[in-house]
N, C-alpha and C. Protein backbone atom coordinates (compact mmCIF):
# COMPACT_ATOMS: atom_id res chain seq x y z
N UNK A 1 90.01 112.37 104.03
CA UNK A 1 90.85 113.55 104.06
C UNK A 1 91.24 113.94 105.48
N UNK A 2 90.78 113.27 106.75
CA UNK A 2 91.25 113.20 107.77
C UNK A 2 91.63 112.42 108.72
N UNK A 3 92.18 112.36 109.38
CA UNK A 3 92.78 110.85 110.34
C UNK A 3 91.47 110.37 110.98
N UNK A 4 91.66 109.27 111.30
CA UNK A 4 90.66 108.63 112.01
C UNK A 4 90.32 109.04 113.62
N UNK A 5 89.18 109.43 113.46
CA UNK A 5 88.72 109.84 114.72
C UNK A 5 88.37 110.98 114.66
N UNK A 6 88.72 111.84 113.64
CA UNK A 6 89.13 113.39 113.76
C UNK A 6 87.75 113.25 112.38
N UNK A 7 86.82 114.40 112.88
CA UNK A 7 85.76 114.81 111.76
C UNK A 7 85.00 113.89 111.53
N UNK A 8 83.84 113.92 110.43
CA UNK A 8 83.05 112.94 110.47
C UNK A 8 83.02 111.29 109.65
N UNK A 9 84.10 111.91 108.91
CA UNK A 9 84.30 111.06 107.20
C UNK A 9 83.35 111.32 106.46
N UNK A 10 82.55 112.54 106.24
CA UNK A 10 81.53 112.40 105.63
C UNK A 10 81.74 112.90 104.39
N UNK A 11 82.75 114.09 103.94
CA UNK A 11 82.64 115.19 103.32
C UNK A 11 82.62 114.78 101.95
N UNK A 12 83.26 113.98 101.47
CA UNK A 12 83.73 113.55 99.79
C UNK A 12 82.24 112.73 99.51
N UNK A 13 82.42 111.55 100.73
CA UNK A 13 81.47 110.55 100.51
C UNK A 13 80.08 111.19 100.31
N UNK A 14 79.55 112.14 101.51
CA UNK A 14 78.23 112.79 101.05
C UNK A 14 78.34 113.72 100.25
N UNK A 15 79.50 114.48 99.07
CA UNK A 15 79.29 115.02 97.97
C UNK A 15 78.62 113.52 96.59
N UNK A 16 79.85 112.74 97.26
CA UNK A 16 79.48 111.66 95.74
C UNK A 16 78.31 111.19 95.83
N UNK A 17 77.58 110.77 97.02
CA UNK A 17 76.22 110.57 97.09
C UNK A 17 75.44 111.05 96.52
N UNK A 18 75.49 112.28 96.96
CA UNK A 18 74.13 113.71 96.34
C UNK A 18 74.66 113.66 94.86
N UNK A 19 75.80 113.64 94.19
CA UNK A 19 76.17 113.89 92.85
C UNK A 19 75.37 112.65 91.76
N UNK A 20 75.80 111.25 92.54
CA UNK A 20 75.54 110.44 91.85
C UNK A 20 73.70 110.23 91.79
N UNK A 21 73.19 110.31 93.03
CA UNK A 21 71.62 110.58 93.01
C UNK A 21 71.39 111.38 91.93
N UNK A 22 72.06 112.60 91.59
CA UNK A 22 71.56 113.29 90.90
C UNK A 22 71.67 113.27 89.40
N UNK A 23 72.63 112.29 89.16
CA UNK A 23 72.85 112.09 87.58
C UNK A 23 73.62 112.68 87.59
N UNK A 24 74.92 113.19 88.16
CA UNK A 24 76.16 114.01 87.14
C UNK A 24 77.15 113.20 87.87
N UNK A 25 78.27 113.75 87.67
CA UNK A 25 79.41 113.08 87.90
C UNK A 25 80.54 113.84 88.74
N UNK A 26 81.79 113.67 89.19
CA UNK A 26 82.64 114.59 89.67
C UNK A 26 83.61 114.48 89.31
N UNK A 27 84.44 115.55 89.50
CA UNK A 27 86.06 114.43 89.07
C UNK A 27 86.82 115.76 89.96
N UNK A 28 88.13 114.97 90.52
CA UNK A 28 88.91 115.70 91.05
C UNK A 28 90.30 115.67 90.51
N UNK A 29 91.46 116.77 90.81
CA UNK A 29 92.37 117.13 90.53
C UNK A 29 92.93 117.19 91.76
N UNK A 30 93.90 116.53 92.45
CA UNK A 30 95.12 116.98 93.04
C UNK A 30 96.27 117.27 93.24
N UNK A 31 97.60 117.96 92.98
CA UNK A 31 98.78 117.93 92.86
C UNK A 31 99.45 118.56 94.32
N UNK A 32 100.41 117.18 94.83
CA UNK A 32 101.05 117.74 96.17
C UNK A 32 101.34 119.34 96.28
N UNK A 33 100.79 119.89 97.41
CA UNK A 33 102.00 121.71 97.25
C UNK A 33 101.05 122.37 97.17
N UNK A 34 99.91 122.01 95.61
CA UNK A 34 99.21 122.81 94.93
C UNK A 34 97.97 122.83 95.23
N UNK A 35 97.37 121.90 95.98
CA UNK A 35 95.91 121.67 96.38
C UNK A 35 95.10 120.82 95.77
N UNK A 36 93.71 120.75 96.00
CA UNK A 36 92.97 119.98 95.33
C UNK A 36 91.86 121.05 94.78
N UNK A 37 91.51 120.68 93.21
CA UNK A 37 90.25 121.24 92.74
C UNK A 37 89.21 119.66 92.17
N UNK A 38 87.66 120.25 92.74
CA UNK A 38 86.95 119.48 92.41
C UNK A 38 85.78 120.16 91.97
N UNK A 39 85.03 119.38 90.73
CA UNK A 39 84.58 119.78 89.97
C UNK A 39 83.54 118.71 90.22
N UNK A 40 82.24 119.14 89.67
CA UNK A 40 81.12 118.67 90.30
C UNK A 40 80.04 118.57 88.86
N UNK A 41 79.70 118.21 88.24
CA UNK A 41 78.82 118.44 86.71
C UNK A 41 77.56 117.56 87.30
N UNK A 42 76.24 118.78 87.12
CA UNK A 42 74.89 117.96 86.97
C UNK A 42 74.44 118.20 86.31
N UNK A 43 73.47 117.08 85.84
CA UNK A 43 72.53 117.99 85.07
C UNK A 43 71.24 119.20 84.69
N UNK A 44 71.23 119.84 83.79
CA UNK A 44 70.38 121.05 83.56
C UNK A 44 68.79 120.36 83.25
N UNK A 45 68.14 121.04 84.07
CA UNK A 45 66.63 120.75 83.63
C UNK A 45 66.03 121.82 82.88
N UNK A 46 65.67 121.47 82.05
CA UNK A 46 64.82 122.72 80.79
C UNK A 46 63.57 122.98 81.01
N UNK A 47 62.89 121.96 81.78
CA UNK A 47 61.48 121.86 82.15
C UNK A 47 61.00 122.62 83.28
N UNK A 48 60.50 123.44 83.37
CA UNK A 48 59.91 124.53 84.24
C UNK A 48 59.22 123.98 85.01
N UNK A 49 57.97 123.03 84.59
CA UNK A 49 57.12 122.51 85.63
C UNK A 49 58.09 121.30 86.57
N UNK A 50 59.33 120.65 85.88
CA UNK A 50 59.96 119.71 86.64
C UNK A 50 60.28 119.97 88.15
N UNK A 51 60.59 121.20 88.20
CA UNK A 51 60.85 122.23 89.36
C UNK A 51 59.71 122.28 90.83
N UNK A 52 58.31 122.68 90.20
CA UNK A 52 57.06 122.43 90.75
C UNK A 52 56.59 120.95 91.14
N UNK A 53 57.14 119.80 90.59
CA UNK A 53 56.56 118.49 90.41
C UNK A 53 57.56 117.86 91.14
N UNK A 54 59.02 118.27 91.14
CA UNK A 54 60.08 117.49 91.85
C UNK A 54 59.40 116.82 92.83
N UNK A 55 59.85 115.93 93.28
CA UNK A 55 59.93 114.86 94.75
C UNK A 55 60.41 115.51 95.65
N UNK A 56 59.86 115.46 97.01
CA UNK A 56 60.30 115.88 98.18
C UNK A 56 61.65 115.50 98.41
N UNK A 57 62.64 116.17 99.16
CA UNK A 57 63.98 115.42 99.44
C UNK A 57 63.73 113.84 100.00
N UNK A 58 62.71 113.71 100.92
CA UNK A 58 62.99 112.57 101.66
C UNK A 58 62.15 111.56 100.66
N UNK A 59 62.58 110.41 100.05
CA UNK A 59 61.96 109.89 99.41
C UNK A 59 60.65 108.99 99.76
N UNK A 60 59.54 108.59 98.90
CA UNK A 60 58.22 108.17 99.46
C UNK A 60 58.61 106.67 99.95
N UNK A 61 59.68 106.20 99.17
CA UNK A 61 60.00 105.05 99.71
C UNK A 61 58.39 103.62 100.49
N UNK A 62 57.86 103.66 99.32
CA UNK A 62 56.79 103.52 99.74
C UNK A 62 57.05 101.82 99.85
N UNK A 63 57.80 101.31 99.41
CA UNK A 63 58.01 99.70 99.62
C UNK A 63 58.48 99.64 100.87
N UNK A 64 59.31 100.40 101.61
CA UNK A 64 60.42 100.28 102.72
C UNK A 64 59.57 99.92 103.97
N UNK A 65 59.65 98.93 104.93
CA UNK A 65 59.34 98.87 105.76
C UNK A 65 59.70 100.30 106.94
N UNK A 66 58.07 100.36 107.08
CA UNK A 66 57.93 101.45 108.00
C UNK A 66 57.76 100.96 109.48
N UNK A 67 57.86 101.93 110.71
CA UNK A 67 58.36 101.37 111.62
C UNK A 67 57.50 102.89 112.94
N UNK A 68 57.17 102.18 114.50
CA UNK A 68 56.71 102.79 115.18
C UNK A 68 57.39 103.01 116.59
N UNK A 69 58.63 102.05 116.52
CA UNK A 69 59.78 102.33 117.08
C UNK A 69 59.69 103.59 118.06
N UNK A 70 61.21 103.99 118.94
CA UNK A 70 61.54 104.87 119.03
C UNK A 70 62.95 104.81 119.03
N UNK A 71 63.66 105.29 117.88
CA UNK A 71 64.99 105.34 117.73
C UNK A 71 65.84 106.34 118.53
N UNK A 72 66.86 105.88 119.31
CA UNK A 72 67.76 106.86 119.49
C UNK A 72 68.61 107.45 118.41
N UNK A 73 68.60 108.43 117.79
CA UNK A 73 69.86 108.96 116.78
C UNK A 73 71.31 109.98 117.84
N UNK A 74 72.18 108.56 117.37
CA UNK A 74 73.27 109.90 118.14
C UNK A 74 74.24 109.81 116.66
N UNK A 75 74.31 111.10 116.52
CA UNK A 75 75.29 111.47 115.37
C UNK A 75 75.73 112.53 115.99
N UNK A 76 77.33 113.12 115.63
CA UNK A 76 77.64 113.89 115.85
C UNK A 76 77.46 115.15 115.21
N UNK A 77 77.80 115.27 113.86
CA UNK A 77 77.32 116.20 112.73
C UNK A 77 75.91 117.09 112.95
N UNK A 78 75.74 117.41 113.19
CA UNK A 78 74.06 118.28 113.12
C UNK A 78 73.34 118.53 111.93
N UNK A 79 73.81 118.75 111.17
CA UNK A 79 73.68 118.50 109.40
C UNK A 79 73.07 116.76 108.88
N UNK A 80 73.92 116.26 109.25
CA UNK A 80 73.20 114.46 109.30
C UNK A 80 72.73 114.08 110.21
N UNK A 81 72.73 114.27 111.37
CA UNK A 81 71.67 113.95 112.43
C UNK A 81 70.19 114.32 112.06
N UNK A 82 70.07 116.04 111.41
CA UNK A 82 68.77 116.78 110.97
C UNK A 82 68.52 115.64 109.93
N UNK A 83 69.01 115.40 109.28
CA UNK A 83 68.76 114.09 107.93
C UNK A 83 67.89 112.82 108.38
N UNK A 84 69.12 112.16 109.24
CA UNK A 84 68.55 111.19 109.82
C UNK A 84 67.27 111.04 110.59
N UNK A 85 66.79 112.32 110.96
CA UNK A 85 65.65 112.50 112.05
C UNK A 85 64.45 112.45 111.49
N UNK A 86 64.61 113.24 110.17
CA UNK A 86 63.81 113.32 109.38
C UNK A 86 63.40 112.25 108.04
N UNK A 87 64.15 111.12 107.71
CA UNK A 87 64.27 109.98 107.27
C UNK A 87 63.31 109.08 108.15
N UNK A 88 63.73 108.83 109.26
CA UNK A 88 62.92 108.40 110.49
C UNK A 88 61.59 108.45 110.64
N UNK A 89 61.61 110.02 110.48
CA UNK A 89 60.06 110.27 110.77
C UNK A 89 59.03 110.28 109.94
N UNK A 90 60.03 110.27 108.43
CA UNK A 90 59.37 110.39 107.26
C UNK A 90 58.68 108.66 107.14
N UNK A 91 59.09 107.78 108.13
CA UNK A 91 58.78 106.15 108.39
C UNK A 91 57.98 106.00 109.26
N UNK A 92 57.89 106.50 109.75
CA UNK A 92 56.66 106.53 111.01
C UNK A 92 57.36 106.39 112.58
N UNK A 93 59.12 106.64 112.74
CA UNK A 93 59.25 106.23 113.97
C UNK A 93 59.64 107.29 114.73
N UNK A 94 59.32 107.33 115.75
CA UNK A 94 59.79 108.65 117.11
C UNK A 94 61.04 108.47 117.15
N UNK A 95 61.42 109.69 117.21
CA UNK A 95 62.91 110.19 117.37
C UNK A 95 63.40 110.69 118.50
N UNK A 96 64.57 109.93 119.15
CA UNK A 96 65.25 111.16 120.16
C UNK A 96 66.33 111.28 119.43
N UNK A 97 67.04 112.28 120.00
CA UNK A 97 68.30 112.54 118.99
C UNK A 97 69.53 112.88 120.58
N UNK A 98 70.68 112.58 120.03
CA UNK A 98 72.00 112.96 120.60
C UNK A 98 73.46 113.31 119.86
N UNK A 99 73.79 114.46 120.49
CA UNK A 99 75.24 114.82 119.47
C UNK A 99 76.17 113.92 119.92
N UNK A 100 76.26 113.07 121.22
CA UNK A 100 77.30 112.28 121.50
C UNK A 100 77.08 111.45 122.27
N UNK A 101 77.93 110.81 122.59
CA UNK A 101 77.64 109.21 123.65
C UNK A 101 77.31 109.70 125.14
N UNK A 102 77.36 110.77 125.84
CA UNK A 102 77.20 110.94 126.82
C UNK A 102 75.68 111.19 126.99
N UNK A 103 75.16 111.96 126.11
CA UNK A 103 73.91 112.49 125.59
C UNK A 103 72.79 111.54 125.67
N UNK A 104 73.70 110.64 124.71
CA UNK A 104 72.87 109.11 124.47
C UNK A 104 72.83 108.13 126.05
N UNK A 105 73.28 107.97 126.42
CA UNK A 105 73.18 107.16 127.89
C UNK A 105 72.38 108.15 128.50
N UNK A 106 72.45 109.50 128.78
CA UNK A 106 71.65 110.23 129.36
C UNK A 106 69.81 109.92 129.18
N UNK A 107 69.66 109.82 127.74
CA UNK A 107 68.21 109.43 127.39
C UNK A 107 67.81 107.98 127.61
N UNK A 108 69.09 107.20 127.28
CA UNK A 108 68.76 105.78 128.06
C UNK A 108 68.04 105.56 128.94
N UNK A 109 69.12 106.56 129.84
CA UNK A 109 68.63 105.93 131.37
C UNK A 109 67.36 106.67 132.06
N UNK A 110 66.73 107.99 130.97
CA UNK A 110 65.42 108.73 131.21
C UNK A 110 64.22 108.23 130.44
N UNK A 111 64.46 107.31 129.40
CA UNK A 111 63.17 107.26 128.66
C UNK A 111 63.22 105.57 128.58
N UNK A 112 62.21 104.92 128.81
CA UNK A 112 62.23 103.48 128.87
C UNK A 112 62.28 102.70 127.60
N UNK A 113 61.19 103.48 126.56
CA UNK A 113 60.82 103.05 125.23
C UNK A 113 62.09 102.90 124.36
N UNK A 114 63.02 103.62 124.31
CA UNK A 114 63.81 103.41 123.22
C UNK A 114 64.29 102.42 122.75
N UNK A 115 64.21 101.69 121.48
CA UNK A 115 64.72 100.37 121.00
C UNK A 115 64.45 100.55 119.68
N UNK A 116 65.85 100.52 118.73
CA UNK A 116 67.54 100.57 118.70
C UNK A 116 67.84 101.78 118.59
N UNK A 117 69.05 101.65 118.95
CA UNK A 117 70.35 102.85 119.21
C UNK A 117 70.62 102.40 117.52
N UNK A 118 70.97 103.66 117.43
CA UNK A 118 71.38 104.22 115.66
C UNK A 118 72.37 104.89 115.75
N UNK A 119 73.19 104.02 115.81
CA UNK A 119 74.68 105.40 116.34
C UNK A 119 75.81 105.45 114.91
N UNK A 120 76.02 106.66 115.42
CA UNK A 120 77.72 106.89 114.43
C UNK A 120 78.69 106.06 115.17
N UNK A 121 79.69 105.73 114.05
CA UNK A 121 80.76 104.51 114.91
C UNK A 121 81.93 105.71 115.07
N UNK A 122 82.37 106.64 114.38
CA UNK A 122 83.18 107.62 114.45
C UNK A 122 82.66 108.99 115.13
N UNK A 123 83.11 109.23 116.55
CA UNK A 123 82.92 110.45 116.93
C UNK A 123 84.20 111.08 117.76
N UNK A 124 83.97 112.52 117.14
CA UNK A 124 84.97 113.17 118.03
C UNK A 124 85.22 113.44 119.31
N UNK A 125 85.96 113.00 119.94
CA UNK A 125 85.91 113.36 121.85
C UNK A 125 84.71 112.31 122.39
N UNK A 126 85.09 111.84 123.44
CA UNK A 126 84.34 111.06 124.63
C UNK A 126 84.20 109.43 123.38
N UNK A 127 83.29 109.18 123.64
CA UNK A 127 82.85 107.95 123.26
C UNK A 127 82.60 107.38 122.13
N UNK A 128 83.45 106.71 121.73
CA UNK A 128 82.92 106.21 120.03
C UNK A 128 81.83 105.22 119.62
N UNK A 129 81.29 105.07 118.59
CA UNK A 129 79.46 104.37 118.82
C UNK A 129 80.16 103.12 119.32
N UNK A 130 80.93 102.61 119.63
CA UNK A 130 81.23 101.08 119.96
C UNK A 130 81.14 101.26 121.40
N UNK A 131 82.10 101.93 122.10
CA UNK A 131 81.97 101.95 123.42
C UNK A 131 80.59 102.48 123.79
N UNK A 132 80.11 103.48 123.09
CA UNK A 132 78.33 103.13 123.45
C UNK A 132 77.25 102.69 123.29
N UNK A 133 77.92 101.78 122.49
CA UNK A 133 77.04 100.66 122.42
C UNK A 133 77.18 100.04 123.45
N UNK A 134 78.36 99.59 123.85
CA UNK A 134 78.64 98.31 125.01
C UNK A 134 78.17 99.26 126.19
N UNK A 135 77.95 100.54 126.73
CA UNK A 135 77.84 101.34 127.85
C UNK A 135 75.86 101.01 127.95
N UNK A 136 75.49 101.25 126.72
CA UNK A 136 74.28 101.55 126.27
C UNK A 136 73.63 100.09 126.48
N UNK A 137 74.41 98.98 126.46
CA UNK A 137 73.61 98.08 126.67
C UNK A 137 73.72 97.06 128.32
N UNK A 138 75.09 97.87 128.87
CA UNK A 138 74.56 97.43 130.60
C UNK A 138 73.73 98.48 131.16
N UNK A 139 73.34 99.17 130.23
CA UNK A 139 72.18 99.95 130.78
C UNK A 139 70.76 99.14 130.18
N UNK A 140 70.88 98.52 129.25
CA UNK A 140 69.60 98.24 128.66
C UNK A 140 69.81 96.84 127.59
N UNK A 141 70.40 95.39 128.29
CA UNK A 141 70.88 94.60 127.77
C UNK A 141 70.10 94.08 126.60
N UNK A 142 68.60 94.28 126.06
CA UNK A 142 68.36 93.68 125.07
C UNK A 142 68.26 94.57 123.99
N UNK A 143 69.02 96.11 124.04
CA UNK A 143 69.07 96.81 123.24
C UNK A 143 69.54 96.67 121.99
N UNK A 144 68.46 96.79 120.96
CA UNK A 144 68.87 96.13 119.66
C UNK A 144 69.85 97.64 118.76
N UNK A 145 70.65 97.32 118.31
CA UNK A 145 71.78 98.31 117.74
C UNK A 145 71.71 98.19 116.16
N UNK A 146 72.16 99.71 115.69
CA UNK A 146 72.32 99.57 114.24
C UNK A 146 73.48 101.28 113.93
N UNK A 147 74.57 100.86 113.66
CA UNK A 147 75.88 101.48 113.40
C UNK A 147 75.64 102.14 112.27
N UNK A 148 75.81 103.35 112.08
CA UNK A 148 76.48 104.19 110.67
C UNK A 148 78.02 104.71 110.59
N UNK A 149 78.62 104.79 109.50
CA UNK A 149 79.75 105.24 109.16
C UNK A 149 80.05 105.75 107.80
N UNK A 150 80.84 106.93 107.71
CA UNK A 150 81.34 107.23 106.49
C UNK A 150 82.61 106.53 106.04
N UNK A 151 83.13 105.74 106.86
CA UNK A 151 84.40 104.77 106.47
C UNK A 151 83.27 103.54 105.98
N UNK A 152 84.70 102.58 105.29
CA UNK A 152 84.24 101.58 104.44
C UNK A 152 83.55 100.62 105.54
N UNK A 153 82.73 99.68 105.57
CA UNK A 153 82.24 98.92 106.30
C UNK A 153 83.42 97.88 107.05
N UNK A 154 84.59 97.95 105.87
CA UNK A 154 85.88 97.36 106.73
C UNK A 154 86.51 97.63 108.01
N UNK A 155 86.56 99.14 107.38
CA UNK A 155 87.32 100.25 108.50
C UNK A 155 86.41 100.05 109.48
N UNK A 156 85.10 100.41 109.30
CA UNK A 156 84.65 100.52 110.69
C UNK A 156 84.77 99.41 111.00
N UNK A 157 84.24 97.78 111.26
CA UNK A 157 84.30 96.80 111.55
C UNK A 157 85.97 96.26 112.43
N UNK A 158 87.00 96.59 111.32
CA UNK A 158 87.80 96.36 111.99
C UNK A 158 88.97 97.55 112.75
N UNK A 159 88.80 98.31 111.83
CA UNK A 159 89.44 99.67 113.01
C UNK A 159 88.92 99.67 114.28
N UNK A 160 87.92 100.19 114.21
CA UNK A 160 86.93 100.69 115.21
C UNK A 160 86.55 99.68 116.04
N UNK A 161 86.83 98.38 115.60
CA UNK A 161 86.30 96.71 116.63
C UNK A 161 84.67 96.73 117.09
N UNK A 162 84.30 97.44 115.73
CA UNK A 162 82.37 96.64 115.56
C UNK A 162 82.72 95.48 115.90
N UNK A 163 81.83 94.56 117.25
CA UNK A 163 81.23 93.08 117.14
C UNK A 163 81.30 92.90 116.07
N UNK A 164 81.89 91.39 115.60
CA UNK A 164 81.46 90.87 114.43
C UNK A 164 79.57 90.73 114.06
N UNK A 165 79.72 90.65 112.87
CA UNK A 165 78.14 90.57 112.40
C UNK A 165 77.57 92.29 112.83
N UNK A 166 78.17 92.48 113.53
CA UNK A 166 77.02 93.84 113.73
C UNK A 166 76.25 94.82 112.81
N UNK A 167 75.18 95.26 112.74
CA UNK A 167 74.30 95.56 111.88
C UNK A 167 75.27 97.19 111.56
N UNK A 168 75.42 97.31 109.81
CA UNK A 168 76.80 98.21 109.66
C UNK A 168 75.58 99.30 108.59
N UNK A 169 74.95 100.45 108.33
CA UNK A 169 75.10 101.43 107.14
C UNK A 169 75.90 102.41 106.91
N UNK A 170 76.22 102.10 105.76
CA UNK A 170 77.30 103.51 105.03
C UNK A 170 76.92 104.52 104.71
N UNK A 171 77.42 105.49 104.96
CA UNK A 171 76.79 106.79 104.21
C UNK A 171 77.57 107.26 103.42
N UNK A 172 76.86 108.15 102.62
CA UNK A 172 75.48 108.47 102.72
C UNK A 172 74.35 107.46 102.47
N UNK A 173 73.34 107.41 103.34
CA UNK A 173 72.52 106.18 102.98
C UNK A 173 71.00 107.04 102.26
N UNK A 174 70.25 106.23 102.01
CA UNK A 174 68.89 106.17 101.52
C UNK A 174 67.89 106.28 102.56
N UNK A 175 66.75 106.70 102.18
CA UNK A 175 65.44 106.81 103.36
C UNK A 175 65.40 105.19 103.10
N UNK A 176 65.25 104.32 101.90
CA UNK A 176 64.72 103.14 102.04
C UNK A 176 65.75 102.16 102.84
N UNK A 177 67.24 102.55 102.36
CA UNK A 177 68.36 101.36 103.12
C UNK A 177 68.37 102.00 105.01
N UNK A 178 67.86 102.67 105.01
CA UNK A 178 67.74 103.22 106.45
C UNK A 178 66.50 102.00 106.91
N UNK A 179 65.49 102.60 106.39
CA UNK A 179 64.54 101.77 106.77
C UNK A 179 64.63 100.15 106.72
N UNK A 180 65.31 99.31 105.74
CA UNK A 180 65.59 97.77 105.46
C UNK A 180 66.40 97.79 106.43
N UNK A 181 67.48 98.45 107.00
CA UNK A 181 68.46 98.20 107.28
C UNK A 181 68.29 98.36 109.43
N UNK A 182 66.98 98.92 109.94
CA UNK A 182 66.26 99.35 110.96
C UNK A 182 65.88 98.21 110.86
N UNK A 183 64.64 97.75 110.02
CA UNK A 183 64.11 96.57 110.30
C UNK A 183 64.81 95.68 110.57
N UNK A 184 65.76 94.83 109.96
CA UNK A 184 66.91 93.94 110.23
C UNK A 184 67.18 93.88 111.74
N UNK A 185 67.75 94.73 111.94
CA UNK A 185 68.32 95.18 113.31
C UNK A 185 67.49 95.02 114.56
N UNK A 186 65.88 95.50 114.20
CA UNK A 186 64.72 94.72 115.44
C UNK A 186 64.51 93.68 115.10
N UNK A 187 64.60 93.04 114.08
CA UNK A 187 64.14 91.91 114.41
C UNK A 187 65.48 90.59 114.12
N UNK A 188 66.51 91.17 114.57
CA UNK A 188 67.73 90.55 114.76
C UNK A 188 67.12 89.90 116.18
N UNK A 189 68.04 88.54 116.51
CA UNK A 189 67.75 87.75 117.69
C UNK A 189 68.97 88.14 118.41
N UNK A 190 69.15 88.51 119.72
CA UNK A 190 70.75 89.03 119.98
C UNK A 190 70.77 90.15 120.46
């Protein structure tokens, strides 16, 4: 719903996420002039104790390779960055966090430990995760990388000119495809 570059791409994509996790469905209506209405259906729980017993948001993800890392998170959003941090930690790995690419080179070049950069490929103003990636790694050439995006893995790859092969998650993602998708990425050769 917005040009590229501009916002996060997140907004539709992380409604259908949370909708479809949840068992309901959505459906939208648009007519030029007139706007868009969207409609959102989940389902009703009858069970009182279901409420008390629910699962924590972050899932136990207890198969997922866990990790002691220290990830850089630069997202721009503050809303999914808080997500991501906490996905992370819910794995066992230390977190720094950054709202943008400037942020992120800043902790680079202050903290030695960090290895991989977890960046958004779409950000607004200054640096997009590609150019800090490439900034991020003549600062720290064996820095292992792992990209998120709310565009299709196409878009980002080829809009945006991700390295080929580069390690790509979509969002909205999972505590576990976070975690498979981390591991990959350290123990990528490259």
């Amino acid at each position: 719903t917005k040009e590229m570059g501009k916002g996060t791409g997140l907004g539709l994509s992380m409604v259908y996420g949370f909708v479809k996790q949840s068992g309901g469905h959505i459906k939208i209506y648009s007519e030029p002039g007139h706007g868009t209405i969207v409609r959102i259906y989940l389902p009703q729980s009858f069970d009182p104790a279901a409420e008390a017993t629910a699962p924590p948001t972050i899932e136990a993800a207890a198969d997922a390779p866990q990790g002691r890392d220290t990830v850089l998170v630069v997202e721009d959003d503050e809303l999914v960055r808080a997500h991501a941090i906490g996905l992370l930690r819910g794995l066992g790995y230390r977190v720094i966090a950054a709202a943008d690419g400037k942020a992120a080179l800043a902790e680079l070049r202050r903290t030695a430990a960090i290895d991989p950069l977890f960046t958004d490929v779409v950000m607004p103003g200054g640096l997009s995760g590609r150019e800090l990636a490439e900034a991020a790694r003549a600062i720290r050439p064996g820095l292992k990388l792992l990209f998120t995006s709310g565009y299709s893995e196409y878009v980002a790859l080829h809009h945006c000119r991700l390295p080929p092969g580069a390690p790509m998650l979509s969002k909205p993602y999972r505590q576990s495809e976070l975690a498979r998708a981390l591991r990959l990425a350290l123990d990528a050769t490259g």
